[in-house]
N, C-alpha and C. Protein backbone atom coordinates (compact mmCIF):
# COMPACT_ATOMS: atom_id res chain seq x y z
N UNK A 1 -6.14 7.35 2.13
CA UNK A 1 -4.97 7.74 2.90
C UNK A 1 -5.36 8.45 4.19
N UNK A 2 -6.50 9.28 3.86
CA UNK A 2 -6.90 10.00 5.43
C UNK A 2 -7.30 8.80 6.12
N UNK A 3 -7.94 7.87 6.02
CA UNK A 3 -8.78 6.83 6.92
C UNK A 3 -7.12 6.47 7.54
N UNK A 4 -5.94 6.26 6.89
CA UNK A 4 -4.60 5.57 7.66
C UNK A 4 -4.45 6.64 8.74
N UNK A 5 -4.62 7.45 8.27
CA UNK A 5 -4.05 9.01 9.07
C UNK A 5 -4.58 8.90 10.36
N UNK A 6 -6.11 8.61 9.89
CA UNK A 6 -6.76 8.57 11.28
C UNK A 6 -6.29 7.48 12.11
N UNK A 7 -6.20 6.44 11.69
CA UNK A 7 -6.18 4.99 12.04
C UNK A 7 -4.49 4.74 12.70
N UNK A 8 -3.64 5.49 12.57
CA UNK A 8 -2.43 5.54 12.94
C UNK A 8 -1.91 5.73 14.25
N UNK A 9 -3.27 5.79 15.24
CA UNK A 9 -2.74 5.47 17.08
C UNK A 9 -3.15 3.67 17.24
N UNK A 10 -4.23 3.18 16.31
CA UNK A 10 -4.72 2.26 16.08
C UNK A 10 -3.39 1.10 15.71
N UNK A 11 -2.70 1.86 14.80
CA UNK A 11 -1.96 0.75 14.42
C UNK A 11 -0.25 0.73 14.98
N UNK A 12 0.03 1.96 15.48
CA UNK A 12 0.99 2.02 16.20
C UNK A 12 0.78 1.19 17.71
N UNK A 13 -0.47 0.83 18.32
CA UNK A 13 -0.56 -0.24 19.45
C UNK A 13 -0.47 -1.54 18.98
N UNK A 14 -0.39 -2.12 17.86
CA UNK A 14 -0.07 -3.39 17.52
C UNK A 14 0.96 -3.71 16.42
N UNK A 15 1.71 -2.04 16.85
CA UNK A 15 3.49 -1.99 16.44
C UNK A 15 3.23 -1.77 15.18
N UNK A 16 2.51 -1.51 14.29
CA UNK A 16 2.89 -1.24 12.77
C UNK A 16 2.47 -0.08 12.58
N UNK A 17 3.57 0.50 11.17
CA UNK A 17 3.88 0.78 10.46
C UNK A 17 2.82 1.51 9.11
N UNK A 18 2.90 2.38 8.13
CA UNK A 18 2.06 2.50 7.57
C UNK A 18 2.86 3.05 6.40
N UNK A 19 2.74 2.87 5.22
CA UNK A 19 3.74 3.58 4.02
C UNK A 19 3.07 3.78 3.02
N UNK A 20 2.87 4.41 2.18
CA UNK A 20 2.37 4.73 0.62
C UNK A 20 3.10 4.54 -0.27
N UNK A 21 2.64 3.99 -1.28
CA UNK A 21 3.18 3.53 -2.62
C UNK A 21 2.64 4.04 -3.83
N UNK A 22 3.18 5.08 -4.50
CA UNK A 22 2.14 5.48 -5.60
C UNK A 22 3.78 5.96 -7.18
N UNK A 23 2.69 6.08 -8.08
CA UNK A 23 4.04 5.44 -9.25
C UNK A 23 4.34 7.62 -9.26
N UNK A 24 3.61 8.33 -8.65
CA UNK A 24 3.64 9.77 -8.78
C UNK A 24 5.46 10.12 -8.19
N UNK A 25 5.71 11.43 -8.90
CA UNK A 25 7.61 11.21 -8.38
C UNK A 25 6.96 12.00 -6.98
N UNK A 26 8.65 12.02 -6.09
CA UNK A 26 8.42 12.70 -5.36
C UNK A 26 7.88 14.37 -4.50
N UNK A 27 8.32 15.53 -5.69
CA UNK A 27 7.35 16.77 -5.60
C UNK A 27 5.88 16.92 -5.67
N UNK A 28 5.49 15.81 -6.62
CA UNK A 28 4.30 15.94 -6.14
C UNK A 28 3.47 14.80 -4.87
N UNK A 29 4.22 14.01 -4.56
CA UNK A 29 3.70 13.18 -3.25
C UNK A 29 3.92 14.21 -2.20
N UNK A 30 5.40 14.53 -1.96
CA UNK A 30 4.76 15.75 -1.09
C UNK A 30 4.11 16.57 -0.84
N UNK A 31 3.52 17.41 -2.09
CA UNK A 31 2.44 17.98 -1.92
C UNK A 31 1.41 18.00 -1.72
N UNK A 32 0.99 16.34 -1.93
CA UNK A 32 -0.16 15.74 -1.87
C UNK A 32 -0.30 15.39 -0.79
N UNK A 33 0.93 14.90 0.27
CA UNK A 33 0.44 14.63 1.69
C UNK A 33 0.20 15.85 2.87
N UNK A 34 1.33 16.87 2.22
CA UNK A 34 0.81 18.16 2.61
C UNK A 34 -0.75 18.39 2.25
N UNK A 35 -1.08 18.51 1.64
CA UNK A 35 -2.17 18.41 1.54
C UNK A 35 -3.42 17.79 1.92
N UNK A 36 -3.26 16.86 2.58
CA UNK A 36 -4.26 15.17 3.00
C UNK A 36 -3.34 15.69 4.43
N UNK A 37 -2.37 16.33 5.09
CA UNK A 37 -2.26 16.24 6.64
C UNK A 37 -1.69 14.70 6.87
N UNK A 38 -0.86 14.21 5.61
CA UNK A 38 -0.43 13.33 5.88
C UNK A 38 0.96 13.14 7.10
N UNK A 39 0.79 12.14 8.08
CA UNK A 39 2.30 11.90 8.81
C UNK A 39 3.14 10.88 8.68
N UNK A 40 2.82 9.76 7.46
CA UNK A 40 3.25 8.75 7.08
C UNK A 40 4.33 8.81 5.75
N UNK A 41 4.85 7.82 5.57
CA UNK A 41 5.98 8.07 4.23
C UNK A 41 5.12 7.59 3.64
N UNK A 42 5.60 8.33 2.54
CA UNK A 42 5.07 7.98 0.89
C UNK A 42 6.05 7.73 0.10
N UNK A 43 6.27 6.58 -0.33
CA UNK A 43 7.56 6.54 -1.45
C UNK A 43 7.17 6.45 -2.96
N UNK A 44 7.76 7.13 -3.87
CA UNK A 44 7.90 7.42 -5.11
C UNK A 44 8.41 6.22 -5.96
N UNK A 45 7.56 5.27 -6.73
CA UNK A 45 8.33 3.75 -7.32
C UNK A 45 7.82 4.02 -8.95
N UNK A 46 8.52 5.27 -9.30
CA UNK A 46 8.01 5.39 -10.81
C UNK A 46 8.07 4.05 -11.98
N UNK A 47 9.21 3.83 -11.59
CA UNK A 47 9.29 2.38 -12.55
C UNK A 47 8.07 1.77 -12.54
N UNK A 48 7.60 0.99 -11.13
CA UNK A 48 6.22 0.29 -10.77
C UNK A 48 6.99 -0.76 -10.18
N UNK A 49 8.32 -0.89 -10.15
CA UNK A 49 8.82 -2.67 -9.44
C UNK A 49 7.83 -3.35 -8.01
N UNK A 50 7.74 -1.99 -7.31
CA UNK A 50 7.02 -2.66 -6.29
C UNK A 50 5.68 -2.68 -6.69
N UNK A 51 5.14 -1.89 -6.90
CA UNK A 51 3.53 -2.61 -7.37
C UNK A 51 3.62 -4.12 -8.00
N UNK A 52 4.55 -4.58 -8.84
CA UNK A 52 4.64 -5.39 -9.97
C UNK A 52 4.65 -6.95 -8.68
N UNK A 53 5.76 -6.31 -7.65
CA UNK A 53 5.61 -7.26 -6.61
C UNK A 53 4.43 -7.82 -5.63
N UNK A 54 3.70 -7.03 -5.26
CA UNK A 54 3.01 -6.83 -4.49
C UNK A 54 1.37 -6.68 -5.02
N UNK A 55 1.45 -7.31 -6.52
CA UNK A 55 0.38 -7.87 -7.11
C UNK A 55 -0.69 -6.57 -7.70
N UNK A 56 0.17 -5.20 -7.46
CA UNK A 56 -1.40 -4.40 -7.81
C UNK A 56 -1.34 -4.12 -9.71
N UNK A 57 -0.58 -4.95 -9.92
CA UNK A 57 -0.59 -4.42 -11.79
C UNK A 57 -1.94 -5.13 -12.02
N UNK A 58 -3.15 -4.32 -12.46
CA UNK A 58 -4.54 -4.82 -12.76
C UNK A 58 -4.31 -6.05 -13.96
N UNK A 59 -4.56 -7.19 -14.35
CA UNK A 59 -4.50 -7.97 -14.98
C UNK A 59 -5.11 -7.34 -16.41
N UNK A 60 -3.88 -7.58 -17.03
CA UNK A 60 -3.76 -6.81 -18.90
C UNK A 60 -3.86 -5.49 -18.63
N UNK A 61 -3.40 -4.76 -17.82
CA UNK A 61 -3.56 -3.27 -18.05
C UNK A 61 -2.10 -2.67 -17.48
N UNK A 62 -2.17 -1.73 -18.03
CA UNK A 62 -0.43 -1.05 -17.61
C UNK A 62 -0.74 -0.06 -16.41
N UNK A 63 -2.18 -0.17 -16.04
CA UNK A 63 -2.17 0.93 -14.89
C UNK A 63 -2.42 -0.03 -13.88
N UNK A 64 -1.79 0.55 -12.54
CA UNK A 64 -1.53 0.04 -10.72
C UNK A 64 -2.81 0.45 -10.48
N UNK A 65 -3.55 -0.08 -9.46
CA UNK A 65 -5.14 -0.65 -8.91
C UNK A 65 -4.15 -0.43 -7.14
N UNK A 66 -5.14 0.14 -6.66
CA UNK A 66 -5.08 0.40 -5.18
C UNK A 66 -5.37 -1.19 -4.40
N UNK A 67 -4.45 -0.97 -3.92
CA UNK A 67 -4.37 -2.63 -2.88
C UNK A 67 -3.50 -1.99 -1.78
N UNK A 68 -4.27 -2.62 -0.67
CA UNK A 68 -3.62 -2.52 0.75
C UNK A 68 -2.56 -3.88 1.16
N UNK A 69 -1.54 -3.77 1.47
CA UNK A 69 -0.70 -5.19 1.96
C UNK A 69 -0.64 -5.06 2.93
N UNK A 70 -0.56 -5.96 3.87
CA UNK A 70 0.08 -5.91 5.13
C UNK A 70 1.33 -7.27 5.53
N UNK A 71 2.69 -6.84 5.41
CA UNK A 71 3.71 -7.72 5.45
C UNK A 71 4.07 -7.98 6.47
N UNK A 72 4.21 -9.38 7.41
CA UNK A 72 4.82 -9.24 8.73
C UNK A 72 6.40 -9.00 8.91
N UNK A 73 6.91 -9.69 10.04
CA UNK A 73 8.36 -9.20 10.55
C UNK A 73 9.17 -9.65 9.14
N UNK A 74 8.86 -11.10 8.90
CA UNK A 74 9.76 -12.04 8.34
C UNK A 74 9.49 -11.82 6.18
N UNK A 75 8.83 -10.44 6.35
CA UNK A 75 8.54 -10.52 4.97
C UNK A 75 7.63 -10.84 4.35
N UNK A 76 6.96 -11.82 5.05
CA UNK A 76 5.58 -12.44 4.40
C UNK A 76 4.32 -11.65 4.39
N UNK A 77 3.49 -11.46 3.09
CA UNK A 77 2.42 -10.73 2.71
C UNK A 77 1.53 -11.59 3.59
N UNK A 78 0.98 -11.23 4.65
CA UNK A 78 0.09 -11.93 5.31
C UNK A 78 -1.83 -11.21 5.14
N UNK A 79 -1.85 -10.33 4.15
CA UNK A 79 -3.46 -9.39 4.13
C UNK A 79 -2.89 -8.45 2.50
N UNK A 80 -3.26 -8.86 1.75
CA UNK A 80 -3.91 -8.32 0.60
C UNK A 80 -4.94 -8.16 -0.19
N UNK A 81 -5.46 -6.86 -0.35
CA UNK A 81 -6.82 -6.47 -0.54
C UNK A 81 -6.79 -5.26 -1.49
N UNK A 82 -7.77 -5.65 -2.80
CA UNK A 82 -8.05 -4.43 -3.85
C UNK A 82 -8.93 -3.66 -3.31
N UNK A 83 -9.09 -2.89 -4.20
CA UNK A 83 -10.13 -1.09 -3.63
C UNK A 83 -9.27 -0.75 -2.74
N UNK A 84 -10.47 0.09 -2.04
CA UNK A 84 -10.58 1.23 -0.88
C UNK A 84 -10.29 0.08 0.53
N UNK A 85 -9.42 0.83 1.07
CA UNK A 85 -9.09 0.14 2.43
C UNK A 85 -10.25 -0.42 3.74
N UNK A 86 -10.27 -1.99 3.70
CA UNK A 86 -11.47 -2.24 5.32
C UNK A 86 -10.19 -2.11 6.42
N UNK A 87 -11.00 -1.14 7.06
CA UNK A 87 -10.37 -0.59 7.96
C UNK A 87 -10.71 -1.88 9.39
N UNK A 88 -11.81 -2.22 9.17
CA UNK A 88 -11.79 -3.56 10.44
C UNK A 88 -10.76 -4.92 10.10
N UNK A 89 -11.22 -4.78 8.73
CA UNK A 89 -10.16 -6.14 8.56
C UNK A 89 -8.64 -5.84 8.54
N UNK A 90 -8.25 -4.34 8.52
CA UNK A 90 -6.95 -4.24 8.71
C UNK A 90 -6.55 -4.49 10.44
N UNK A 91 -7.42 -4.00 11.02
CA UNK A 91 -7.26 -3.95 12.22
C UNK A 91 -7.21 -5.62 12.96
N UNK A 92 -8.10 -6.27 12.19
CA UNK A 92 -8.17 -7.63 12.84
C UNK A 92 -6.92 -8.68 12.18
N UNK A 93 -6.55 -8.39 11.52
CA UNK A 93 -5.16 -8.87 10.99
C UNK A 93 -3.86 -8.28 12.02
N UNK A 94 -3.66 -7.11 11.86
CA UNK A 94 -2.74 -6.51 12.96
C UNK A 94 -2.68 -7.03 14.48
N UNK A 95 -4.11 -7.57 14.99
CA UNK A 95 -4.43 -7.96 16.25
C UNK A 95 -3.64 -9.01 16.24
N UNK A 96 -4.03 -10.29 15.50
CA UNK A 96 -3.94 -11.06 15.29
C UNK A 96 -2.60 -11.53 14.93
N UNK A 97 -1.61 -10.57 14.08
CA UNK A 97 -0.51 -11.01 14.28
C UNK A 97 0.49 -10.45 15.16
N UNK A 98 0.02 -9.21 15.99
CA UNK A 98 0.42 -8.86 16.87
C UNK A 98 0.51 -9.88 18.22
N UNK A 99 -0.45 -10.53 18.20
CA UNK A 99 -0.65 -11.98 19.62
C UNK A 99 0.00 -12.96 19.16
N UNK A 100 0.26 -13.04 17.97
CA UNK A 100 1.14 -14.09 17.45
C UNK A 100 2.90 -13.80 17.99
N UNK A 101 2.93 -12.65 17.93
CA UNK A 101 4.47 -12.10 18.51
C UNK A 101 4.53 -12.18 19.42
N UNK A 102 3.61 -12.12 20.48
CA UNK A 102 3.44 -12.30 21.42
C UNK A 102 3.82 -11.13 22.30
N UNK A 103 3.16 -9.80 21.71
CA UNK A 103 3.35 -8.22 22.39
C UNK A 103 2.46 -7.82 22.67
C-alpha cells in the first residue's frame, strides 16, 4: 500500500485512481491507513463479494490472496496480478491505456 502512496502523482498523470480492498471492517482500515500515511480509499467488503469477483479467493481456500486489478472506463479488468504489486507493469498498463483514450 505504501509503494501506491508513493506511486500516486504517477498514476494521477494517466488519470487513475487507486482503492483498497481488504475483508477488515471499517475502524480498523482506518487506522491502518492512518497509520501507512495512507491518502487513498480503502473500502471494507466483509462479506468478500468483491474479492469473489475480481478473482482473489485463493483456489480451495476461504482466505483472499493479494491481487492488484486494474479496470478501465468501460469496466473491463484489463491487468490482474497475484502477490506484491509490479509497480512497472502497473505503470506500463496505465500508459498504455491512457494513449488508448487518447489523453
Amino acid at each position: 500500500m505504501e509503494g501506491h502512496q508513493r506511486n500516486l502523482y504517477l498514476y494521477e498523470r494517466f488519470n487513475a485512481r487507486v482503492a483498497g480492498v481488504s475483508r477488515d471492517d471499517v475502524t480498523t482500515l482506518k487506522y491502518w491507513a492512518q497509520s501507512l500515511g495512507l491518502s487513498f480509499p480503502l473500502m471494507s467488503n466483509i462479506s468478500g463479494y468483491l474479492g469473489l469477483n475480481l478473482g482473489a479467493l485463493a483456489q480451495g481456500s476461504p482466505v483472499f490472496s493479494r491481487r492488484t486489478v486494474i479496470i478501465d472506463r468501460q469496466g473491463m479488468i484489463r491487468y490482474a496480478k497475484d502477490g506484491s504489486p509490479n509497480y512497472r507493469e502497473i505503470l506500463e498498463v496505465l500508459k498504455k491505456l491512457h494513449e488508448e483514450d487518447g489523453s
